[in-house]
N, C-alpha and C. Protein backbone atom coordinates (compact mmCIF):
# COMPACT_ATOMS: atom_id res chain seq x y z
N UNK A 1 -5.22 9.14 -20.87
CA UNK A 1 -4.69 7.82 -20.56
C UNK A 1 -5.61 7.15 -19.54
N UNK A 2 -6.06 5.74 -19.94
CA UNK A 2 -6.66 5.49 -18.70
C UNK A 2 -5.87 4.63 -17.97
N UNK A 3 -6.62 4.86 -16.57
CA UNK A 3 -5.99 3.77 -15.50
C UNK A 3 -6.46 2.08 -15.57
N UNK A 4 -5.75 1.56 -15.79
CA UNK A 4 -5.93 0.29 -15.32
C UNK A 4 -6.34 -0.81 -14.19
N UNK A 5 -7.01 -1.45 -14.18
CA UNK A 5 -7.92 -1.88 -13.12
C UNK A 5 -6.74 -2.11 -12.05
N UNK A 6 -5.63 -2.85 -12.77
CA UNK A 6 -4.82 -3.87 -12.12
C UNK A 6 -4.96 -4.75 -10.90
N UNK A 7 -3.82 -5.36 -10.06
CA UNK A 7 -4.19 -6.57 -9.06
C UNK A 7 -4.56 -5.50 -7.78
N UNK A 8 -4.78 -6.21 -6.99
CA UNK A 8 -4.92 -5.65 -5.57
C UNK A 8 -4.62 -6.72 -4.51
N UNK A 9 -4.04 -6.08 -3.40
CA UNK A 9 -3.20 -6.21 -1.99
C UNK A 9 -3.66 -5.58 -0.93
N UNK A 10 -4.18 -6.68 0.49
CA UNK A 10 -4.58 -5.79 1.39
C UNK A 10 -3.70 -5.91 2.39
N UNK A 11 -3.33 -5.40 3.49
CA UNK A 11 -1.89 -5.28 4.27
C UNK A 11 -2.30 -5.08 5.77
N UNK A 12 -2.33 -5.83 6.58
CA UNK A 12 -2.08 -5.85 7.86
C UNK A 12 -1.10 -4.58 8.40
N UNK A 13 -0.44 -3.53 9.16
CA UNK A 13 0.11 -2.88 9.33
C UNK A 13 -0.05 -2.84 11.05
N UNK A 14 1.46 -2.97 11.36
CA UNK A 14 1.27 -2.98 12.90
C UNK A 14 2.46 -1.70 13.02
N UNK A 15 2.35 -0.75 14.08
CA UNK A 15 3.14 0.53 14.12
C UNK A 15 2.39 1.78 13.83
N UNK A 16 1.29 1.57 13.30
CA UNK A 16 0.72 3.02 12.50
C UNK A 16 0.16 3.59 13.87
N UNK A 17 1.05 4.99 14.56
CA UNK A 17 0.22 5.44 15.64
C UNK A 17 -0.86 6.61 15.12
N UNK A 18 -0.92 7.46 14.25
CA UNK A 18 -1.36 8.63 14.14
C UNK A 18 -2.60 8.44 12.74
N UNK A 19 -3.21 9.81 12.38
CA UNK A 19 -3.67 9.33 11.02
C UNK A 19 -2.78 10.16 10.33
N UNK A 20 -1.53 11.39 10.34
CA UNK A 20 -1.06 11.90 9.81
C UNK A 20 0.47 10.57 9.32
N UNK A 21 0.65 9.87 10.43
CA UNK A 21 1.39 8.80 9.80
C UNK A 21 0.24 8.09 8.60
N UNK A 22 -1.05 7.82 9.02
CA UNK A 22 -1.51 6.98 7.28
C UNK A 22 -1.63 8.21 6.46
N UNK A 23 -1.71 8.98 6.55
CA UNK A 23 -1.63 10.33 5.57
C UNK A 23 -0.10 10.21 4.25
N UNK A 24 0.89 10.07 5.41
CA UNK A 24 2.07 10.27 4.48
C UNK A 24 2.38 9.19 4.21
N UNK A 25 2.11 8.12 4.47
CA UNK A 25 1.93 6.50 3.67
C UNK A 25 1.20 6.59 2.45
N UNK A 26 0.08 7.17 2.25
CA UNK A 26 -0.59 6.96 1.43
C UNK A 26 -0.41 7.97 0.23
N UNK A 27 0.65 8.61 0.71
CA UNK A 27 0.98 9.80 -0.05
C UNK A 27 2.11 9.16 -0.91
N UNK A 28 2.90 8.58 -0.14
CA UNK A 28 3.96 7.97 -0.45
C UNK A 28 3.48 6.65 -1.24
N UNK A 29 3.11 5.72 -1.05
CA UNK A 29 2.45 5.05 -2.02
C UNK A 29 2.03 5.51 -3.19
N UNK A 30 1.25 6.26 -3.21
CA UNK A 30 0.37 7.02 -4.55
C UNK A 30 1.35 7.09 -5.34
N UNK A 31 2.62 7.85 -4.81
CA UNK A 31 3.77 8.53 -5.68
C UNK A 31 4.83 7.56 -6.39
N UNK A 32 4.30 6.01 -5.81
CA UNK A 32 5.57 4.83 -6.27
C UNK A 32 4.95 4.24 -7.59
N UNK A 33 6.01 4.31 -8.35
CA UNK A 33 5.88 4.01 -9.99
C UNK A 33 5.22 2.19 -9.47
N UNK A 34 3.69 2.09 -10.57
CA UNK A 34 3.42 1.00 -10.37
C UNK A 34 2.75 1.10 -9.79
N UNK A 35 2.34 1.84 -8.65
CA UNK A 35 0.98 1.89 -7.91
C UNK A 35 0.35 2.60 -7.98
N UNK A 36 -0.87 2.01 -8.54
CA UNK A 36 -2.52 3.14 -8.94
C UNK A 36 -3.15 3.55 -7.76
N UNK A 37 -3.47 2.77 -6.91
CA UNK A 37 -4.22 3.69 -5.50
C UNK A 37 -3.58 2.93 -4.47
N UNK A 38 -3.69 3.93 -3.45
CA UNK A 38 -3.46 2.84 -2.02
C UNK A 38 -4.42 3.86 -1.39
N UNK A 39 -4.99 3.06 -0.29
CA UNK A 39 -5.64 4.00 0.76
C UNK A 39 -5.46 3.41 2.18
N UNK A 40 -5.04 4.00 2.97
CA UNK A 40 -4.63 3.48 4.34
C UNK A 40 -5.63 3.87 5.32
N UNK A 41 -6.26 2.31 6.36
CA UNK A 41 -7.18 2.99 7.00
C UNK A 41 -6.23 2.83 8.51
N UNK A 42 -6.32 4.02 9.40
CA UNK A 42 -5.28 4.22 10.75
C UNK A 42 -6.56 3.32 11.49
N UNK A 43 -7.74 3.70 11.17
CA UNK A 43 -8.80 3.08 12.34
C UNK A 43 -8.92 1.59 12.01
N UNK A 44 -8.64 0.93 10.59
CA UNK A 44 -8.17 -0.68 10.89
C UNK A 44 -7.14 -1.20 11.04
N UNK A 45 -5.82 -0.19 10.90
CA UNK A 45 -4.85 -0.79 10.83
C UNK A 45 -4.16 -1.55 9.32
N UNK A 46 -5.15 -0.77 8.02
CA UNK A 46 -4.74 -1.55 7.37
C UNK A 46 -4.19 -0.63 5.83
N UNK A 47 -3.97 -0.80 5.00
CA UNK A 47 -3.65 -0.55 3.50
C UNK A 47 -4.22 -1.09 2.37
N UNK A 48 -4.50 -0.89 1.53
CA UNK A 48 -5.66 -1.33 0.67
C UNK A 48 -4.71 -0.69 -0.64
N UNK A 49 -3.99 -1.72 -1.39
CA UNK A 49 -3.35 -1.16 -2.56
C UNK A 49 -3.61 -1.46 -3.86
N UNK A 50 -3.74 -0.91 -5.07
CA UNK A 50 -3.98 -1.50 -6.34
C UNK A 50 -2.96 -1.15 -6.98
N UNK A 51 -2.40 -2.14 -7.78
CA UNK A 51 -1.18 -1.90 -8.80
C UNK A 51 -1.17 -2.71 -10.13
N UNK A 52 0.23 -2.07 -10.65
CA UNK A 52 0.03 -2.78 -12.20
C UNK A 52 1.02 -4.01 -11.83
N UNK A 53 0.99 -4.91 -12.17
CA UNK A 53 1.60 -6.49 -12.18
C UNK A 53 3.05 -6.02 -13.61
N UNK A 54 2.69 -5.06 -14.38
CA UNK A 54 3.55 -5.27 -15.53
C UNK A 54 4.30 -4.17 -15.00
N UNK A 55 4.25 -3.25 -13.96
CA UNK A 55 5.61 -2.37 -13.73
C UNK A 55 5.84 -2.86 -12.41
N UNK A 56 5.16 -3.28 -11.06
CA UNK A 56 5.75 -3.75 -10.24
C UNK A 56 4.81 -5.16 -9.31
N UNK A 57 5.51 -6.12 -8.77
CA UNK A 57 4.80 -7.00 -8.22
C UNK A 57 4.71 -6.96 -7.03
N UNK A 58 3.88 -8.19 -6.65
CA UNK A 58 3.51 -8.28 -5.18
C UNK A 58 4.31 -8.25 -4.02
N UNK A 59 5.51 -8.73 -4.47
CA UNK A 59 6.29 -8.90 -3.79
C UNK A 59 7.26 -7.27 -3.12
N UNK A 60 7.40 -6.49 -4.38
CA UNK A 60 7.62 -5.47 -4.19
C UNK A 60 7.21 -4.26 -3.45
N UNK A 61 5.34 -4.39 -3.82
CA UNK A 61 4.54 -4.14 -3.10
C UNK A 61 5.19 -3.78 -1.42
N UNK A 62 4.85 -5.30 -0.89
CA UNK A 62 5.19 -5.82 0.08
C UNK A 62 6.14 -5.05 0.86
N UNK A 63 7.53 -5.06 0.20
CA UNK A 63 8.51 -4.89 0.47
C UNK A 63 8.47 -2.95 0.31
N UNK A 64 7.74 -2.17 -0.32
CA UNK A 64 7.80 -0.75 -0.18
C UNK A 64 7.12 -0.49 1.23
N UNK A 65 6.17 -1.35 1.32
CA UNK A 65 5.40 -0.72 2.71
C UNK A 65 6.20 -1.10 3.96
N UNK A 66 7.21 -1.83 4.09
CA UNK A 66 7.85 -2.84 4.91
C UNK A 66 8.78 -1.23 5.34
N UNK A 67 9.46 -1.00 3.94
CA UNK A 67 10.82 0.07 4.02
C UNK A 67 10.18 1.14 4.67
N UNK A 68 8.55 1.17 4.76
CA UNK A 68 8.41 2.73 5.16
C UNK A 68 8.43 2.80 7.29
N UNK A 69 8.47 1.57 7.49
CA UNK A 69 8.87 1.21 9.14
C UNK A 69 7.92 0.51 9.18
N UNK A 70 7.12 -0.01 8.99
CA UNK A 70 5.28 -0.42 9.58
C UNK A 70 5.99 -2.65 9.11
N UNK A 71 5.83 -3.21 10.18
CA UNK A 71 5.62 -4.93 10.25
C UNK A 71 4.00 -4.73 9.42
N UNK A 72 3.98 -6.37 8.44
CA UNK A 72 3.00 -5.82 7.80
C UNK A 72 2.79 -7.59 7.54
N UNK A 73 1.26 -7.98 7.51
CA UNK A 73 1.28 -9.31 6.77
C UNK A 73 0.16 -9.24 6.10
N UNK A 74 0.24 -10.02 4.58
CA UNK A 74 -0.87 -10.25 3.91
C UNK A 74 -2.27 -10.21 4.58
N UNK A 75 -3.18 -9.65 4.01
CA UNK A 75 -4.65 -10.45 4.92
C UNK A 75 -5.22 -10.45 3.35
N UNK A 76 -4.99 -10.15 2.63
CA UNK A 76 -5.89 -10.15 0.88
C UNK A 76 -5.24 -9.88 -0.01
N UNK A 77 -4.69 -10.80 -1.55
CA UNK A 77 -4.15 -10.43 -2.33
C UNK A 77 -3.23 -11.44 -3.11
């Protein structure tokens, strides 16, 4: 099966103290139906996500990284 390019979302993240907190973010992301990669950087402060538009949107996006505790605003996407 291949992966799909799909859209991409970059995420401001304010709260992230550790890199084992972006560790289990990015773990947790990976694992949410609809999202092909995320990679979280602790040293910018930021999230870098790619997803499919036809199983989940931007908005949703948004709103998974929100539920995981982290204030978060668009900077790309």
């Amino acid at each position: 099966m291949d992966k799909k390019e799909g859209a991409f979302l970059k995420l401001q993240l304010e709260g992230i103290v550790c890199t084992g907190c972006a560790q289990d973010m990015e773990t947790i992301l990976n694992n949410t139906d609809g999202i092909l990669k995320a990679s979280v950087s602790f040293a910018d402060g930021t999230v870098s996500i790619q997803y499919d538009p036809e199983v989940i949107d931007k908005k949703q996006v948004f709103y998974t990284v929100r539920k995981l505790g982290f204030k978060t605003k668009i900077i790309e996407g």
